[in-house]
Protein backbone atom coordinates (compact mmCIF):
# COMPACT_ATOMS: atom_id res chain seq x y z
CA UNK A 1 0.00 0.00 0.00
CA UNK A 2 1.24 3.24 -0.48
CA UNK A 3 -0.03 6.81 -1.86
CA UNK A 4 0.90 7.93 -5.59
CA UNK A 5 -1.94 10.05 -6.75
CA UNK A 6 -3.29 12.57 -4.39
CA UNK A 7 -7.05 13.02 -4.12
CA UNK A 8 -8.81 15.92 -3.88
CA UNK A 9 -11.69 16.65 -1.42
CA UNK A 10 -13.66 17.63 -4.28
CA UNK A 11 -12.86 14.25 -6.43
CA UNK A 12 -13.15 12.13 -3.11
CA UNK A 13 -16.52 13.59 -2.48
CA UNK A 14 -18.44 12.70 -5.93
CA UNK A 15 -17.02 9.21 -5.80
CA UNK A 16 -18.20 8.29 -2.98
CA UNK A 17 -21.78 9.75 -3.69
CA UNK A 18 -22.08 6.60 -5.68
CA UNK A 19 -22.21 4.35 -2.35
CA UNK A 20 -24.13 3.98 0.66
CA UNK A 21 -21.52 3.96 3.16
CA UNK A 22 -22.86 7.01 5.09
CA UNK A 23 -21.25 9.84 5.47
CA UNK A 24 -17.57 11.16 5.20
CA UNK A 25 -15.90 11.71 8.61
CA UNK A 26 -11.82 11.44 7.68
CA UNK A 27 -9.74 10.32 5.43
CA UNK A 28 -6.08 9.64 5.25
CA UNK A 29 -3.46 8.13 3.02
CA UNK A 30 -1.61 4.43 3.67
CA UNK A 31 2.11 5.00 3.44
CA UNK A 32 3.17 1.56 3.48
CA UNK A 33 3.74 -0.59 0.54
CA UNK A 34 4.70 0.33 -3.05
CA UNK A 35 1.99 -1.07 -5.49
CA UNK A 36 -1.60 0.72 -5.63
CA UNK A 37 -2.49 4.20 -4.24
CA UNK A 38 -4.45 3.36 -0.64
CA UNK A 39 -6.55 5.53 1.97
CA UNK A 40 -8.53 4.31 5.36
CA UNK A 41 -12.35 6.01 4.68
CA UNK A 42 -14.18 6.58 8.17
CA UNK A 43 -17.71 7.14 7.97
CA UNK A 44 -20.82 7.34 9.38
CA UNK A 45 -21.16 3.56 8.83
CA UNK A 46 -17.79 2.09 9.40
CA UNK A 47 -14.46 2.08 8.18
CA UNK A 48 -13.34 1.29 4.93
CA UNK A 49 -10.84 1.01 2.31
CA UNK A 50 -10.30 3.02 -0.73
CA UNK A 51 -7.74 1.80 -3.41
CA UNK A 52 -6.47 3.33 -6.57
CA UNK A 53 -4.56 0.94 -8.58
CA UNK A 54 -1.59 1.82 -10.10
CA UNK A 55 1.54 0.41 -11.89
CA UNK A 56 1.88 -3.48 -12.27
CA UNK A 57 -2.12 -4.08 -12.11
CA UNK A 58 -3.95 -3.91 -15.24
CA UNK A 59 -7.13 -3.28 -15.50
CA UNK A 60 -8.11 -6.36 -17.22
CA UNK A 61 -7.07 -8.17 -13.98
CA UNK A 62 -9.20 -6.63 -11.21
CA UNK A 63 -12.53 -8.77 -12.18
CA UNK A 64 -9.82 -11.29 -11.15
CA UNK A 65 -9.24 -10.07 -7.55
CA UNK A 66 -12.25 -8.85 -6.71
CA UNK A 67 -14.55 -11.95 -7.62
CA UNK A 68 -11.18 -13.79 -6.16
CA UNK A 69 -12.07 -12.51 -2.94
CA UNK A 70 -15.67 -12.96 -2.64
CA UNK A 71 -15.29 -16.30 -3.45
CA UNK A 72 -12.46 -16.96 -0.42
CA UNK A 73 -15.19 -14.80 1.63
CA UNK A 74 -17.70 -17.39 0.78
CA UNK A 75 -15.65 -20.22 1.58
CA UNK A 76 -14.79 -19.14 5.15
CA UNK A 77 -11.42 -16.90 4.43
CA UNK A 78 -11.50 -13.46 6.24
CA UNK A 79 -9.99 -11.51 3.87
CA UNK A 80 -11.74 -7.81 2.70
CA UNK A 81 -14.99 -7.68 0.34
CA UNK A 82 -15.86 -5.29 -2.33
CA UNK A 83 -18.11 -2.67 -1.42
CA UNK A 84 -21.00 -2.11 -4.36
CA UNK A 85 -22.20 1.39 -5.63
CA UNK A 86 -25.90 1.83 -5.52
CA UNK A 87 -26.02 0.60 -8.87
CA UNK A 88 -24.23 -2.84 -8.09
CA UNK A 89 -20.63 -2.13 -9.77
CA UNK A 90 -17.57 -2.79 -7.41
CA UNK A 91 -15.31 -1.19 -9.85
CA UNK A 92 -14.98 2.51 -10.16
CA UNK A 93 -12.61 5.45 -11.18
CA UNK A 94 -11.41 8.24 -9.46
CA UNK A 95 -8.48 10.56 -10.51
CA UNK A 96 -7.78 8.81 -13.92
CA UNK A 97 -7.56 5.45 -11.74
CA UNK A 98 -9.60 2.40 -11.36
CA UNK A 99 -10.39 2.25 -7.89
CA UNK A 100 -12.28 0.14 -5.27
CA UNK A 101 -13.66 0.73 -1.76
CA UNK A 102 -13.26 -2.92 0.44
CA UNK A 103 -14.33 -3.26 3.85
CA UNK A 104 -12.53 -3.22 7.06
CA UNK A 105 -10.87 -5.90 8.91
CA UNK A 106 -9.80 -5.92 12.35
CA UNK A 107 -6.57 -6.59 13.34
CA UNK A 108 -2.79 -5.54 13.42
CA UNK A 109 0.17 -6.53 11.48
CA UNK A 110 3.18 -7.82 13.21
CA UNK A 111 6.78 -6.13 12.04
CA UNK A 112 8.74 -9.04 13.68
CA UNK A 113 6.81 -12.28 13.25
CA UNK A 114 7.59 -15.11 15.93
CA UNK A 115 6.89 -18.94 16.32
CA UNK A 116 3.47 -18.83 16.40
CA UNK A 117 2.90 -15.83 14.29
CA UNK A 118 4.43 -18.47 11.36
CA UNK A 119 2.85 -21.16 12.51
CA UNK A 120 -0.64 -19.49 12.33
CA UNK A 121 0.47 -18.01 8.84
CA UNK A 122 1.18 -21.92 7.51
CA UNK A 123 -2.45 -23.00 8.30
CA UNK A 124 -4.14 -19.62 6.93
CA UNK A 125 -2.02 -20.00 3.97
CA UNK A 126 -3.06 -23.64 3.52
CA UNK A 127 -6.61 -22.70 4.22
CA UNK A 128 -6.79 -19.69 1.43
CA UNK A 129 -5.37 -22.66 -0.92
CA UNK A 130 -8.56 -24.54 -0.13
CA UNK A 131 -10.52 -21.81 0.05
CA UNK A 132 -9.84 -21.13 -3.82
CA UNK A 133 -10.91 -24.36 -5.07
CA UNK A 134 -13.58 -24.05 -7.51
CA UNK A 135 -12.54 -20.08 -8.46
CA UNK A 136 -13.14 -20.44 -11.82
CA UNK A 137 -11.39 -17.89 -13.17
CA UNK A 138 -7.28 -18.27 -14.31
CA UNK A 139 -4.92 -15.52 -14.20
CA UNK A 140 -1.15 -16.61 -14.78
CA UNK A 141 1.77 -15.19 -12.68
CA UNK A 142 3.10 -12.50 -14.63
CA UNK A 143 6.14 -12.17 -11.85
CA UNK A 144 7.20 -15.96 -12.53
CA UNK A 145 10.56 -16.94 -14.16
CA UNK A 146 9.24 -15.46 -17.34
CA UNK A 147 8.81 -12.26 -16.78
CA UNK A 148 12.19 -11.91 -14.13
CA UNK A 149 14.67 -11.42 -17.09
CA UNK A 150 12.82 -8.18 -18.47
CA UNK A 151 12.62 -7.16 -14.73
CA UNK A 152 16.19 -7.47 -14.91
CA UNK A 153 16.72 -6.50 -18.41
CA UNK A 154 15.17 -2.62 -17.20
CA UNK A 155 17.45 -2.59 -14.11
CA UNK A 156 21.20 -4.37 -15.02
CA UNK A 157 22.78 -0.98 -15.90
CA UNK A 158 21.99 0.37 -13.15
CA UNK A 159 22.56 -2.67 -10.80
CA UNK A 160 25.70 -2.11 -9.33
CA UNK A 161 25.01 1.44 -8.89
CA UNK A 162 22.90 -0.51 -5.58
CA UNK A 163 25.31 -2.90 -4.91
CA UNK A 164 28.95 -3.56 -6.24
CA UNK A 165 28.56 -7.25 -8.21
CA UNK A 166 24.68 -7.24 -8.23
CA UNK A 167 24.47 -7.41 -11.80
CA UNK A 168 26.56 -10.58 -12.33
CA UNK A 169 24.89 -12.57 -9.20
CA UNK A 170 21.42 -11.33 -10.53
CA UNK A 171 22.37 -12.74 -13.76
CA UNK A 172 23.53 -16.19 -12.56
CA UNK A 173 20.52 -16.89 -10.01
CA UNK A 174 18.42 -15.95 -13.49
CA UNK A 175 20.40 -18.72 -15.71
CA UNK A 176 20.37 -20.92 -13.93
CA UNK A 177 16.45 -20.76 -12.27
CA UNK A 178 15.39 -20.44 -15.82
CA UNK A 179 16.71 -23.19 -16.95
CA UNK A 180 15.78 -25.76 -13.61
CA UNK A 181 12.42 -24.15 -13.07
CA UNK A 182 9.92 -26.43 -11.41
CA UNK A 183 7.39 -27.20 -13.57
CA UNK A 184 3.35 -29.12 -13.24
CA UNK A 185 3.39 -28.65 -9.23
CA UNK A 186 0.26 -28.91 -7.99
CA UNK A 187 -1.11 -25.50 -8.16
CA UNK A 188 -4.62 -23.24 -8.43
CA UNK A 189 -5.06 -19.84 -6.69
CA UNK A 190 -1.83 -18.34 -4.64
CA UNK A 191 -1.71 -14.87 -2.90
CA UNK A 192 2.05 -14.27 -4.15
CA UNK A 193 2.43 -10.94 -2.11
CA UNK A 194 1.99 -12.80 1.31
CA UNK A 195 4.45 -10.49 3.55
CA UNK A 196 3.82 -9.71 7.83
CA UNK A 197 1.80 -6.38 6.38
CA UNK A 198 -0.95 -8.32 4.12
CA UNK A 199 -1.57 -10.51 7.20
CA UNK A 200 -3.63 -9.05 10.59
CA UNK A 201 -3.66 -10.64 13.70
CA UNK A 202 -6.33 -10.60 17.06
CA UNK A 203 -3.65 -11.86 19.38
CA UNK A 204 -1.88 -15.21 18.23
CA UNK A 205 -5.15 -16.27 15.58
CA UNK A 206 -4.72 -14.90 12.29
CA UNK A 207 -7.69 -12.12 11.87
CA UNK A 208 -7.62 -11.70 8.18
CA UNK A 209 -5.72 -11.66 4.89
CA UNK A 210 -5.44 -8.47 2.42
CA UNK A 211 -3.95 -7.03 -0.63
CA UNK A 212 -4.87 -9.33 -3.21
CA UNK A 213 -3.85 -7.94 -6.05
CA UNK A 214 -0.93 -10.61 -6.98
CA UNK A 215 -3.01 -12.96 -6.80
CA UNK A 216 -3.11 -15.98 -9.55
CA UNK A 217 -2.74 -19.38 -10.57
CA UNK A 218 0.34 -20.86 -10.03
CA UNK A 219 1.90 -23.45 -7.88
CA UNK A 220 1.15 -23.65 -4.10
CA UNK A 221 4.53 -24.85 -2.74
CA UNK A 222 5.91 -21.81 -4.91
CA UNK A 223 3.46 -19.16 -2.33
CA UNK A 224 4.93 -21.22 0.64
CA UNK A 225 8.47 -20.29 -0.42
CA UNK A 226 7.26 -16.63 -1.03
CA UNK A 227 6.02 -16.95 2.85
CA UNK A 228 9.39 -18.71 4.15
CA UNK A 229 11.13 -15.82 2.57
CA UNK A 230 8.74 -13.06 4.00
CA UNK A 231 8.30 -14.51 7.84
CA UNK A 232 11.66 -16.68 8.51
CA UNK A 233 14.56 -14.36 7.84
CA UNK A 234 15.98 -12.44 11.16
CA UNK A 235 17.33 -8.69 11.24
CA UNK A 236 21.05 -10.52 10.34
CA UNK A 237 19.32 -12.31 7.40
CA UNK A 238 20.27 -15.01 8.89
CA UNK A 239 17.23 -18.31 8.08
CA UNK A 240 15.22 -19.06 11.23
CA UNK A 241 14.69 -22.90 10.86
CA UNK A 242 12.47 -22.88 13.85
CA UNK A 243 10.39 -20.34 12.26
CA UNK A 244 10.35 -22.38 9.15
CA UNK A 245 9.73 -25.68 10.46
CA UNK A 246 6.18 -24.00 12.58
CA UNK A 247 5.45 -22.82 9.25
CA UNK A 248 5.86 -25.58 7.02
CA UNK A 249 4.65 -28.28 9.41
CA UNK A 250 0.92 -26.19 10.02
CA UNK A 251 0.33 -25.91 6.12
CA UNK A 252 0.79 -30.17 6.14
CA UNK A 253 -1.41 -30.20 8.73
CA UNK A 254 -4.24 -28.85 6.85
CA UNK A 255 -2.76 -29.53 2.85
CA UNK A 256 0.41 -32.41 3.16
CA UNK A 257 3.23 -31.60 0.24
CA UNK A 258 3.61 -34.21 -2.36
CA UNK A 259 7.30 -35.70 -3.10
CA UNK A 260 8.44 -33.52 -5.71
CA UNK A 261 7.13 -30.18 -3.92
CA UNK A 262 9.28 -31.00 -1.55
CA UNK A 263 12.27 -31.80 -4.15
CA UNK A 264 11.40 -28.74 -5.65
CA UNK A 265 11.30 -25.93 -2.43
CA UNK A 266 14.97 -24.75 -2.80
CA UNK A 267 14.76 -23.69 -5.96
CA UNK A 268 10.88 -22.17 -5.19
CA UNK A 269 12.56 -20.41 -2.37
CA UNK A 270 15.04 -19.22 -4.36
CA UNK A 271 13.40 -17.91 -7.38
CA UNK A 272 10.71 -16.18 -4.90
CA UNK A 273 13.51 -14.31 -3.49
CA UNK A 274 14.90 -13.37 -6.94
CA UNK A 275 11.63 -12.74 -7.91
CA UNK A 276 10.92 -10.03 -4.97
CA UNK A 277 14.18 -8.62 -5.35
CA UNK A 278 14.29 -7.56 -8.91
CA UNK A 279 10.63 -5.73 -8.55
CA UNK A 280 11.84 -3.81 -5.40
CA UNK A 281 15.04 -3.22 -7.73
CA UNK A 282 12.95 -1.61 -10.36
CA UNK A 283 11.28 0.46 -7.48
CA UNK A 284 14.47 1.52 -5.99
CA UNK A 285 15.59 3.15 -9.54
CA UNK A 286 12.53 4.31 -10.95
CA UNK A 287 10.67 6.25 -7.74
CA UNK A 288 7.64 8.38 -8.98
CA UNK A 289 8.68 12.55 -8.39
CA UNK A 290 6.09 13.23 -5.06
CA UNK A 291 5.51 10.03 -4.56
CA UNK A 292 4.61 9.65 -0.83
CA UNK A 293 5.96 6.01 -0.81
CA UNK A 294 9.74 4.51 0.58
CA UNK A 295 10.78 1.94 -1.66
CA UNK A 296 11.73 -1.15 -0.23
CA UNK A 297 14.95 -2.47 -0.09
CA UNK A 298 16.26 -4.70 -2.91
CA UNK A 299 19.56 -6.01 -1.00
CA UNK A 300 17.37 -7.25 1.54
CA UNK A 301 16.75 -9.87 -1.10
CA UNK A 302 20.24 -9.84 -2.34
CA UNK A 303 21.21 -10.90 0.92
CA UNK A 304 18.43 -14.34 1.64
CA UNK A 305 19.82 -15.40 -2.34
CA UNK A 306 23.03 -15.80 -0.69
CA UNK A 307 22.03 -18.21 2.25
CA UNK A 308 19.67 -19.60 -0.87
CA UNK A 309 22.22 -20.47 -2.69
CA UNK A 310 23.79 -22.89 -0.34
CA UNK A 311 20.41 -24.53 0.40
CA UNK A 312 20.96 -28.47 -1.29
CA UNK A 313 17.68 -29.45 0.50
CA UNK A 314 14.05 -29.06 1.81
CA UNK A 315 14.78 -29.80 5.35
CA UNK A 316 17.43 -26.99 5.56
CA UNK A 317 13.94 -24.91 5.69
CA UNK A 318 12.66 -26.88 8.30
CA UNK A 319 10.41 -29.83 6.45
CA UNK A 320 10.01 -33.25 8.22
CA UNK A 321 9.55 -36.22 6.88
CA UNK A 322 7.09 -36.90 9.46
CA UNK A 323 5.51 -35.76 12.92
């Protein structure tokens, strides 16, 4: 979440004379993130959120998310729900943008996620994989090995501007995951974007699941290596195998890995990590003017590669073979 296009009082106003959500109390912009343009609504009815979407989501994509998540709402995932004009469209546009208002859930994110924060992640992240059974729409990951050598393509010259030898261990974690990538895991609807601030918490239990807008059809182990990347790494980027092991052994509680997801979680782990650090590497070089938004960090990627790298197996991440 973040804020790239500002929104005046004036705009704000006549959109939301389109929905029955009461009246306007407040209204204030969502720093964190870097994808879509966010702001918390307070009204006379509630609280709400307002998205503009920006950059990487096309247009095409949001009928996508948003019947994605009424169809996880409908199979018992918390996660937010489109709010419908008067007329019945979820789908809007306000300053030049598409733009959705979702509801409200309860809950807080946590910056430094512990045991049981991951362990509660694994079976939410299991349960929003059974949850999307049946979605029957496909949208294919556009951030899979595919599309990581034009990410990288836009940023190389630039690369070592970041980091002295970037470029060169960018382009050897690319060879050589293009040519070993996993393919026919078992797969159907992932999050993809599954990081401590698109999950809330009401003290231990997870509350909720947000920011959707990833979101496609692609293999499940691969969104449990996005996770182990995203929860299990300490401030010394150092792997937490505890953390892991919580993790992975709560999603085989609810949905057990077969044999060659297993085989196949280094290399997830590692791609997912190249994956996340070449987008935040295009971010890093390429911030909007005014943009009220602090890109993330791409050696913070550059830095789990390296302890990827020397990863020859599954349990290294904390699978068991059994209880």
């Amino acid at each position: 979440m973040a804020v790239y296009t500002e929104v005046p009082d004036e705009a704000l106003a006549a959109f939301l004379a389109a929905y029955e959500i009461g009246d306007l109390l407040s209204y204030k912009g969502i720093a964190e993130g870097v994808e879509n343009t966010n702001f918390i609504l307070h009204t006379t009815t509630g609280s709400y959120i307002l998205t503009l979407y920006e950059k990487r989501v096309r247009e095409g994509d949001l009928p996508f998310f948003l019947g994605l998540m009424q169809h996880l709402a409908a199979n018992g995932l918390a996660c937010p729900q489109p709010v419908r004009t008067r007329d019945g469209a979820t789908l809007g546009r306000l300053c030049g943008r598409p733009a959705v208002i979702v509801s409200f859930l309860e809950g807080v994110s946590v910056r430094r996620p512990g045991v049981r924060h991951c362990r509660a992640l694994g079976a939410a992240l299991a349960g929003l994989h059974a949850a999307g059974d049946g979605f029957p729409m496909h949208r294919p990951n556009a951030l899979s090995v595919a599309g990581w050598r034009p990410l990288f393509e836009a940023a190389e010259a630039d690369a070592d501007r970041v980091a002295p030898g970037l470029a060169a261990r960018t382009r050897a974690d690319l060879d050589l995951l293009e040519a070993s990538w996993p393919e026919n895991l078992p797969g159907g609807v992932i999050h993809a974007d599954l990081f401590t601030d698109n999950v809330f918490f009401l003290g231990d239990e997870v509350s909720g699941l947000i920011d959707f807008y990833f979101a496609c059809t692609d293999a499940f182990a691969y969104d449990l290596a996005i996770c182990l990347n995203a929860w299990c790494f300490e401030a010394d980027y150092s792997f937490n195998r505890t953390k892991g092991q919580a993790m992975i052994a709560a999603y085989q509680a609810v949905r057990p890995l077969e044999p060659r997801e297993v085989a196949a979680l280094p290399l997830l782990a590692r791609g997912a990590a190249l994956r996340f650090m070449l987008t935040r590497l295009v971010d890093w070089l390429n911030v909007p003017p005014g943009a009220l938004v602090k890109p993330k960090d791409p050696l913070e990627y550059d830095r789990r590669l390296a302890f990827h790298r020397k990863v020859a197996a599954a349990e290294e991440y904390g699978w068991s073979p059994g209880p």
